[in-house]
N, C-alpha and C. Protein backbone atom coordinates (compact mmCIF):
# COMPACT_ATOMS: atom_id res chain seq x y z
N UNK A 1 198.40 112.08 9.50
CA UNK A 1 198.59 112.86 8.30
C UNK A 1 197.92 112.13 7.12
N UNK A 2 197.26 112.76 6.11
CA UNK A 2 196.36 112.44 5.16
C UNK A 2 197.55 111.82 3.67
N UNK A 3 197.56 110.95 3.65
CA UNK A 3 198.12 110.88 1.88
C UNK A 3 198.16 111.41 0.70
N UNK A 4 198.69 111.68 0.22
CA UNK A 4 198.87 112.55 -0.69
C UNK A 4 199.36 111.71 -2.05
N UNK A 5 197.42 111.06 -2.56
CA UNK A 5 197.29 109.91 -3.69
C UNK A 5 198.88 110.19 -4.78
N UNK A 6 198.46 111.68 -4.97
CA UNK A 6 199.53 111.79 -5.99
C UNK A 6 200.87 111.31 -5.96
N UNK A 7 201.68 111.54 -5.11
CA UNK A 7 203.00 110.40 -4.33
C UNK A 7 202.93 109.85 -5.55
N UNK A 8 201.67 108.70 -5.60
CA UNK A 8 201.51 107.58 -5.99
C UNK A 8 202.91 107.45 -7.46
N UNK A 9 201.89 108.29 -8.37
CA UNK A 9 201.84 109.31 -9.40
C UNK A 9 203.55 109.47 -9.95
N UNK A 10 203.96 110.35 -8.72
CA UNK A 10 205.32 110.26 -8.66
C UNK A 10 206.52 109.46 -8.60
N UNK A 11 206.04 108.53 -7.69
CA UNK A 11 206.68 107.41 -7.70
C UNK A 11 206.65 106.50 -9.24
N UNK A 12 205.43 106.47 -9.37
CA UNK A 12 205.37 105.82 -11.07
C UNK A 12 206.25 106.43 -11.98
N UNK A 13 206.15 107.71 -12.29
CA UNK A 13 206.87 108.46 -13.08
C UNK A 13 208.19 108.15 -12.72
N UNK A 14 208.99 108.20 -11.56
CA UNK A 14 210.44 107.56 -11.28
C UNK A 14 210.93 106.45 -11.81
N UNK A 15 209.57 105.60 -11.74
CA UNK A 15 210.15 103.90 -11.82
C UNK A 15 210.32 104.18 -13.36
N UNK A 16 209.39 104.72 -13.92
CA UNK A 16 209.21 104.45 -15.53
C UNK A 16 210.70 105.17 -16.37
N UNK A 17 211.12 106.22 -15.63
CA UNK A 17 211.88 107.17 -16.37
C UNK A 17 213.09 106.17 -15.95
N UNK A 18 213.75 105.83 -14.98
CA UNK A 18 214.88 104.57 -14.50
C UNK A 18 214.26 103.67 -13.90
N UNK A 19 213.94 102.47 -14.41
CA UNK A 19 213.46 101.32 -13.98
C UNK A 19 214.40 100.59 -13.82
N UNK A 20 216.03 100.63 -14.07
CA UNK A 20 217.04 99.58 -14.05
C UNK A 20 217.51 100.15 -12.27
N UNK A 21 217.44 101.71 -12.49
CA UNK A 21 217.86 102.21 -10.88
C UNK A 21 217.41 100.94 -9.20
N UNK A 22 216.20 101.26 -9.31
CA UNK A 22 215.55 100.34 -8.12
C UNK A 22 216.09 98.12 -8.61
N UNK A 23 215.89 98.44 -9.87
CA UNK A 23 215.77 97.40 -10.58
C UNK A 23 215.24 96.23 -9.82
N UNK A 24 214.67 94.66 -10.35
CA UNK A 24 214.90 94.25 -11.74
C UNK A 24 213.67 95.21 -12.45
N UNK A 25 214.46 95.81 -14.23
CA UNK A 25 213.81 96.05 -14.80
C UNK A 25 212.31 96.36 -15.47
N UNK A 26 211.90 95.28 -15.33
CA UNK A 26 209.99 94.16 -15.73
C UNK A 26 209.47 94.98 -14.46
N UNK A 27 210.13 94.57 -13.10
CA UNK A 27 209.58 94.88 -11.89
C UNK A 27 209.35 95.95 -11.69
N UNK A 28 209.90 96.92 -11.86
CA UNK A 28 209.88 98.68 -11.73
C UNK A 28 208.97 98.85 -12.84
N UNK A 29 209.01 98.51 -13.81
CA UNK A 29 208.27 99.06 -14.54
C UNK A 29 206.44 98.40 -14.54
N UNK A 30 206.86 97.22 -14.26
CA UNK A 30 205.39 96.74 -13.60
C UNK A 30 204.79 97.67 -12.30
N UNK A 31 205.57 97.48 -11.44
CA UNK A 31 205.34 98.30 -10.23
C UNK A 31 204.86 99.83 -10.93
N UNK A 32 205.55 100.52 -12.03
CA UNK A 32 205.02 101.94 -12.49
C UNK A 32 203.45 102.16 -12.71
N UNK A 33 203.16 100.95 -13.70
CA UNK A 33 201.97 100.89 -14.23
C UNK A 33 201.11 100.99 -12.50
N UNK A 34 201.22 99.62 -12.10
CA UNK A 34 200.23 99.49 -11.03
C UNK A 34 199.77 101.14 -10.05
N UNK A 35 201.12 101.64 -10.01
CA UNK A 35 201.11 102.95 -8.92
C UNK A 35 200.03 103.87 -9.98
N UNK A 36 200.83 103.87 -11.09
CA UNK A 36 200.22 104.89 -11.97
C UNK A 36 198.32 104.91 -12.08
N UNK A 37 198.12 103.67 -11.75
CA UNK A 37 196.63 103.46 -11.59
C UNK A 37 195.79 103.66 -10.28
N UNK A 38 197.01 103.52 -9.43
CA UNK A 38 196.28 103.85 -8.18
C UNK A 38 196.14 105.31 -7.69
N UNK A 39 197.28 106.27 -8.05
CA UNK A 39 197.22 107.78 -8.21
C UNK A 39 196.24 107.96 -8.79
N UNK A 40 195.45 107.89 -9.88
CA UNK A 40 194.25 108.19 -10.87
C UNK A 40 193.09 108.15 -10.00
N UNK A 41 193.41 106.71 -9.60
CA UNK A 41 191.58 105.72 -9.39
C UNK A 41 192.00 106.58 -7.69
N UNK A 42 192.51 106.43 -6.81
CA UNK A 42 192.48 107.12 -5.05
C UNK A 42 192.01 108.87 -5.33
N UNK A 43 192.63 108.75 -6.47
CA UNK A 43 192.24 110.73 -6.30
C UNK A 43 190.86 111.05 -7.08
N UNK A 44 190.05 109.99 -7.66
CA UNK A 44 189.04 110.02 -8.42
C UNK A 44 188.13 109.60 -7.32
N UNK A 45 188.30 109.06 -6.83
CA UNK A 45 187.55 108.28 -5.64
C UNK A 45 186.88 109.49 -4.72
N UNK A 46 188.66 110.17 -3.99
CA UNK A 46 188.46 111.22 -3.23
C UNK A 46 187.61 112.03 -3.51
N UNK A 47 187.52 112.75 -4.68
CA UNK A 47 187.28 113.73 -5.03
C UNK A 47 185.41 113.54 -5.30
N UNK A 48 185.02 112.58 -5.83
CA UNK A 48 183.68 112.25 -5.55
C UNK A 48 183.46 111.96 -4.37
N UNK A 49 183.95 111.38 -3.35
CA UNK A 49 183.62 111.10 -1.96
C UNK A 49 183.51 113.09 -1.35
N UNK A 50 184.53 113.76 -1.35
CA UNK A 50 184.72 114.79 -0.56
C UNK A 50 183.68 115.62 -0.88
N UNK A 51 183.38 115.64 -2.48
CA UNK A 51 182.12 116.47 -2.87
C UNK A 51 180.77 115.99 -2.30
N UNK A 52 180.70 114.89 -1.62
CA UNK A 52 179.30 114.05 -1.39
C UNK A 52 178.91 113.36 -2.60
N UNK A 53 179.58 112.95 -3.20
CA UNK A 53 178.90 112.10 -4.61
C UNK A 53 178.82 110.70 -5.13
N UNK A 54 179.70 110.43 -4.40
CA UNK A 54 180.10 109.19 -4.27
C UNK A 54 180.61 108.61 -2.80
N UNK A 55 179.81 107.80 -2.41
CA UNK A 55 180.51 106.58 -1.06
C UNK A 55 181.05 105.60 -1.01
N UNK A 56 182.19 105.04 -0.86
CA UNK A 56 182.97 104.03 -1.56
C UNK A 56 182.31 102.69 -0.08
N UNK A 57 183.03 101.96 -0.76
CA UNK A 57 182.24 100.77 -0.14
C UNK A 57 183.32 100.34 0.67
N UNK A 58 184.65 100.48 0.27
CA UNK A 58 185.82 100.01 1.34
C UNK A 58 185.96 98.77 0.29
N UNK A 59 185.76 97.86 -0.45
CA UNK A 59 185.51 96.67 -1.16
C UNK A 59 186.36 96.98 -2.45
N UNK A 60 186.72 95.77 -3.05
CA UNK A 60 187.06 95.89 -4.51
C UNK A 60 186.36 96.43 -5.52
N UNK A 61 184.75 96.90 -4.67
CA UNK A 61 183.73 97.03 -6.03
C UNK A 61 183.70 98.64 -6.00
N UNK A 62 184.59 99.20 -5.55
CA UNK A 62 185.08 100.43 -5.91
C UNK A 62 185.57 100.92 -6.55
N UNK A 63 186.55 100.19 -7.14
CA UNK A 63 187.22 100.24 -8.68
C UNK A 63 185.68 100.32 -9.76
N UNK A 64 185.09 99.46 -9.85
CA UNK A 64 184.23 99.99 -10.58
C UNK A 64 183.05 100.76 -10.63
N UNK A 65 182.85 101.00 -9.13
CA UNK A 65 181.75 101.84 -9.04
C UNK A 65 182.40 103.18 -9.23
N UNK A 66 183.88 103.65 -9.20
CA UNK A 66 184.22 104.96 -9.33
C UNK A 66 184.05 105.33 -11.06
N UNK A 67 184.15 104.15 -11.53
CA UNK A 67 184.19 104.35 -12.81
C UNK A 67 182.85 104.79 -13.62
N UNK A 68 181.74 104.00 -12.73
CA UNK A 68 180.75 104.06 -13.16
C UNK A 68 179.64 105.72 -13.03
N UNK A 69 180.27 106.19 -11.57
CA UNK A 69 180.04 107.73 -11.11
C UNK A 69 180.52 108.32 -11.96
N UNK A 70 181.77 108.22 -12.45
CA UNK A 70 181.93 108.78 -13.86
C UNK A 70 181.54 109.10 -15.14
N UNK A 71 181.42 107.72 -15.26
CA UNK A 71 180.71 107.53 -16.99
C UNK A 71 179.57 108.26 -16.81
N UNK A 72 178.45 107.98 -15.88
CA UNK A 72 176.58 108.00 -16.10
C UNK A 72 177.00 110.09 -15.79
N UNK A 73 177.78 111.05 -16.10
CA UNK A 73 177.83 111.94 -15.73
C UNK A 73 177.39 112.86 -17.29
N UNK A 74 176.97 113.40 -16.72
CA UNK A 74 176.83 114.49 -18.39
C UNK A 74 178.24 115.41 -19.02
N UNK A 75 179.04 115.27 -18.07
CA UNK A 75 180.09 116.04 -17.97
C UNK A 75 181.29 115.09 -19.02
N UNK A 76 181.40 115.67 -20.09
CA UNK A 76 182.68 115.27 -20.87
C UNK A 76 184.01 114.83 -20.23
N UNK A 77 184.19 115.74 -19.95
CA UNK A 77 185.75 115.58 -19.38
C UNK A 77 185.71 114.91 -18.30
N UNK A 78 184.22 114.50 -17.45
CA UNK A 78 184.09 112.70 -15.87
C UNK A 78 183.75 111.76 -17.24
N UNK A 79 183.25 111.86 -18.56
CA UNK A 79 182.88 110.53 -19.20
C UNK A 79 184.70 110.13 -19.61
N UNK A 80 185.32 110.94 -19.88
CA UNK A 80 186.48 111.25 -20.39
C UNK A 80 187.96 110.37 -19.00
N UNK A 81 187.52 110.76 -17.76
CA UNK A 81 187.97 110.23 -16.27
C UNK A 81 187.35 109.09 -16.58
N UNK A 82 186.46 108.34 -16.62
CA UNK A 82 185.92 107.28 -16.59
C UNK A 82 186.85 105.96 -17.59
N UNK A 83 186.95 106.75 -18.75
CA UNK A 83 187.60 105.95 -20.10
C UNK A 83 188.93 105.68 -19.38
N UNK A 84 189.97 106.66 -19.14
CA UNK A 84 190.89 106.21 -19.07
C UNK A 84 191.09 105.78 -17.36
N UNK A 85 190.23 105.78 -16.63
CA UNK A 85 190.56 104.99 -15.56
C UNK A 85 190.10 103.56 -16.15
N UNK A 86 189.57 103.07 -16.91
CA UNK A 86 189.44 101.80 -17.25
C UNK A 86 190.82 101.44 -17.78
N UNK A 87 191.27 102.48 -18.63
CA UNK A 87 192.53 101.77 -19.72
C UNK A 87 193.59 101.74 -18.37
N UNK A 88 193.66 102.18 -17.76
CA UNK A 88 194.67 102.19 -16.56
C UNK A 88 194.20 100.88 -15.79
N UNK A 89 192.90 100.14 -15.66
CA UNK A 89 192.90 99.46 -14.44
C UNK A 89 192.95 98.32 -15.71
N UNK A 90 193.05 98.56 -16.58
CA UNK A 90 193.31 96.89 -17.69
C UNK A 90 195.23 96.85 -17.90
N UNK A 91 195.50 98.07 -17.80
CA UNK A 91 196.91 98.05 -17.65
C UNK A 91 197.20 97.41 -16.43
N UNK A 92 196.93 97.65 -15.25
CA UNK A 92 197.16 97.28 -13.81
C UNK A 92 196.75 96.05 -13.32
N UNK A 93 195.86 95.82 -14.29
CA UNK A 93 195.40 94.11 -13.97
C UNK A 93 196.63 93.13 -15.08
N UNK A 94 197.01 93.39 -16.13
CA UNK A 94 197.83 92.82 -16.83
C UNK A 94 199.69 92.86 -15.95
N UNK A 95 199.37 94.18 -15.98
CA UNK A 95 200.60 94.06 -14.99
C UNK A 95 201.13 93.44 -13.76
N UNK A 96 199.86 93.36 -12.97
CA UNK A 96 199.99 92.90 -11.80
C UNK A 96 199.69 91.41 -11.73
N UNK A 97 199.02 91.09 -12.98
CA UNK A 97 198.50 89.44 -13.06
C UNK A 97 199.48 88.62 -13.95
N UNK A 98 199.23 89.42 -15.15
CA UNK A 98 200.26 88.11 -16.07
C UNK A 98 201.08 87.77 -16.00
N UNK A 99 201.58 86.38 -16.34
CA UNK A 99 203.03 86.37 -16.20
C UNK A 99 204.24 86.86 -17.12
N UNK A 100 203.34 87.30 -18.20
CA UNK A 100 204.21 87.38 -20.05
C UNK A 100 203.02 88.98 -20.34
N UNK A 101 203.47 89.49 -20.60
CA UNK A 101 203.02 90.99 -20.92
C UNK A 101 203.00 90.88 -22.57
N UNK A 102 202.00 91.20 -23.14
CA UNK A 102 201.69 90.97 -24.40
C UNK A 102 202.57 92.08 -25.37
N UNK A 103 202.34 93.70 -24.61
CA UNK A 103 202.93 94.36 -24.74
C UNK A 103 204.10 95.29 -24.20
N UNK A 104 204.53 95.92 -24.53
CA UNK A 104 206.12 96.45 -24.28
C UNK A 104 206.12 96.67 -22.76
N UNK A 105 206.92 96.31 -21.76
CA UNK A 105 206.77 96.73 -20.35
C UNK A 105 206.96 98.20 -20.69
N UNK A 106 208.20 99.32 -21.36
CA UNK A 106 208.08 100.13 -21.33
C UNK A 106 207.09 100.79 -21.28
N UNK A 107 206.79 100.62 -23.60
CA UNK A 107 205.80 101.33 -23.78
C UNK A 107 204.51 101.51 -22.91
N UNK A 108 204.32 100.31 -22.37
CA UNK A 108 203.16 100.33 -21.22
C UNK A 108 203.09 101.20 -19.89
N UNK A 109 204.65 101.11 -19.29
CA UNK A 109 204.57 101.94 -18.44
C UNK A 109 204.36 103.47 -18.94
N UNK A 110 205.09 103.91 -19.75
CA UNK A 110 204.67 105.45 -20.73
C UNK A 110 203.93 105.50 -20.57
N UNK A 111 203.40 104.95 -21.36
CA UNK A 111 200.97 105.23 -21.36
C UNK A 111 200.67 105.19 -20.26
N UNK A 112 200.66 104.09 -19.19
CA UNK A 112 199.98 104.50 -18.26
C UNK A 112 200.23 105.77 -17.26
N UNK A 113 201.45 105.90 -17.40
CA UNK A 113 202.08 107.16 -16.32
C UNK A 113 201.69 108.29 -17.12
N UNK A 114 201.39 108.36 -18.36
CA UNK A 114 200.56 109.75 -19.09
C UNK A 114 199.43 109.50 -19.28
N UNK A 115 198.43 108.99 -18.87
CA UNK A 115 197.20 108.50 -18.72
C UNK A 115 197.08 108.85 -17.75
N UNK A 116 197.55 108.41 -16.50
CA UNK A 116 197.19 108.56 -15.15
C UNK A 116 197.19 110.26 -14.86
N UNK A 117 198.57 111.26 -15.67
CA UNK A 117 198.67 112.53 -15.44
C UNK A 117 197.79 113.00 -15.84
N UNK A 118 196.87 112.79 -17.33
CA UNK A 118 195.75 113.37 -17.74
C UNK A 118 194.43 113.07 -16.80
N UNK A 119 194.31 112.17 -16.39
CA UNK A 119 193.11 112.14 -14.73
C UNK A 119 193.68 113.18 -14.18
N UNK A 120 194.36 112.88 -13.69
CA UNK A 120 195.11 113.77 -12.33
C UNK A 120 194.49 115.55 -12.70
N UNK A 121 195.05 115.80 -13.94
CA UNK A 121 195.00 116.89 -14.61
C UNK A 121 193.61 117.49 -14.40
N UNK A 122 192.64 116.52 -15.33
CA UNK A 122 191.44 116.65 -15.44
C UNK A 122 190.60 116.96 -14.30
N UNK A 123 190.81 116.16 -13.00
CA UNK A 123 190.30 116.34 -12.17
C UNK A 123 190.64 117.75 -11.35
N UNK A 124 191.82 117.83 -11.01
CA UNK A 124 192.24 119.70 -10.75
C UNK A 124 191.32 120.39 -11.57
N UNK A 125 190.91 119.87 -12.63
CA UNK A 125 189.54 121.05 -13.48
C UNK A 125 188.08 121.28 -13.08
N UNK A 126 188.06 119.91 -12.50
CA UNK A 126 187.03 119.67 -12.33
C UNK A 126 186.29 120.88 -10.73
């Protein structure tokens, strides 16, 4: 059976809305961000792969080559996918790396879990 990136998506949105539920706190809501980036960037991926437009490499350098199929596009709303899959994978690298979060675990998880819905969104348009 095929995955269904969005899950991802969902699951983020859970952690973020009760993060004390699963708890510890930091953790759920770290864990939100990270998911929230991977729902975006797996279904951005897909969706250029399935069209023929993109071939992912299987490698870490997929994260940025999806980004980059994006940006070089004439299309507003893929330069638009491109932007905020970056702000999502600088969220997801802070989250998943630092030890001290500069900014709000919440507020962070928020943004990214409505960041990630506007990809999600965008791309159903596409």
């Amino acid at each position: 059976m095929i995955f269904d990136w969005t899950d991802l998506w969902l699951l983020a949105n859970a952690l973020m809305r009760d993060p004390s539920s699963p708890g510890p706190e930091e953790g759920a809501l770290r864990s939100a961000i990270s998911r929230a980036y991977y729902a975006a960037f797996c279904n951005a991926r897909n969706l250029a792969r399935d069209r023929g437009e993109f071939t992912p490499t299987g490698s870490g350098r997929d994260h940025q080559l999806v980004r980059e199929h994006f940006e070089n596009s004439s299309c507003q709303i893929r330069r638009k996918i491109s932007a905020d899959l970056d702000r999502l994978r600088d969220n997801r690298n802070r989250a998943d790396y630092n030890d001290v979060l500069n900014s709000n675990p919440v507020s962070l998880a928020q943004s990214s879990v409505a960041i990630a819905r506007n990809v999600l969104d965008a791309l159903d348009s596409l």
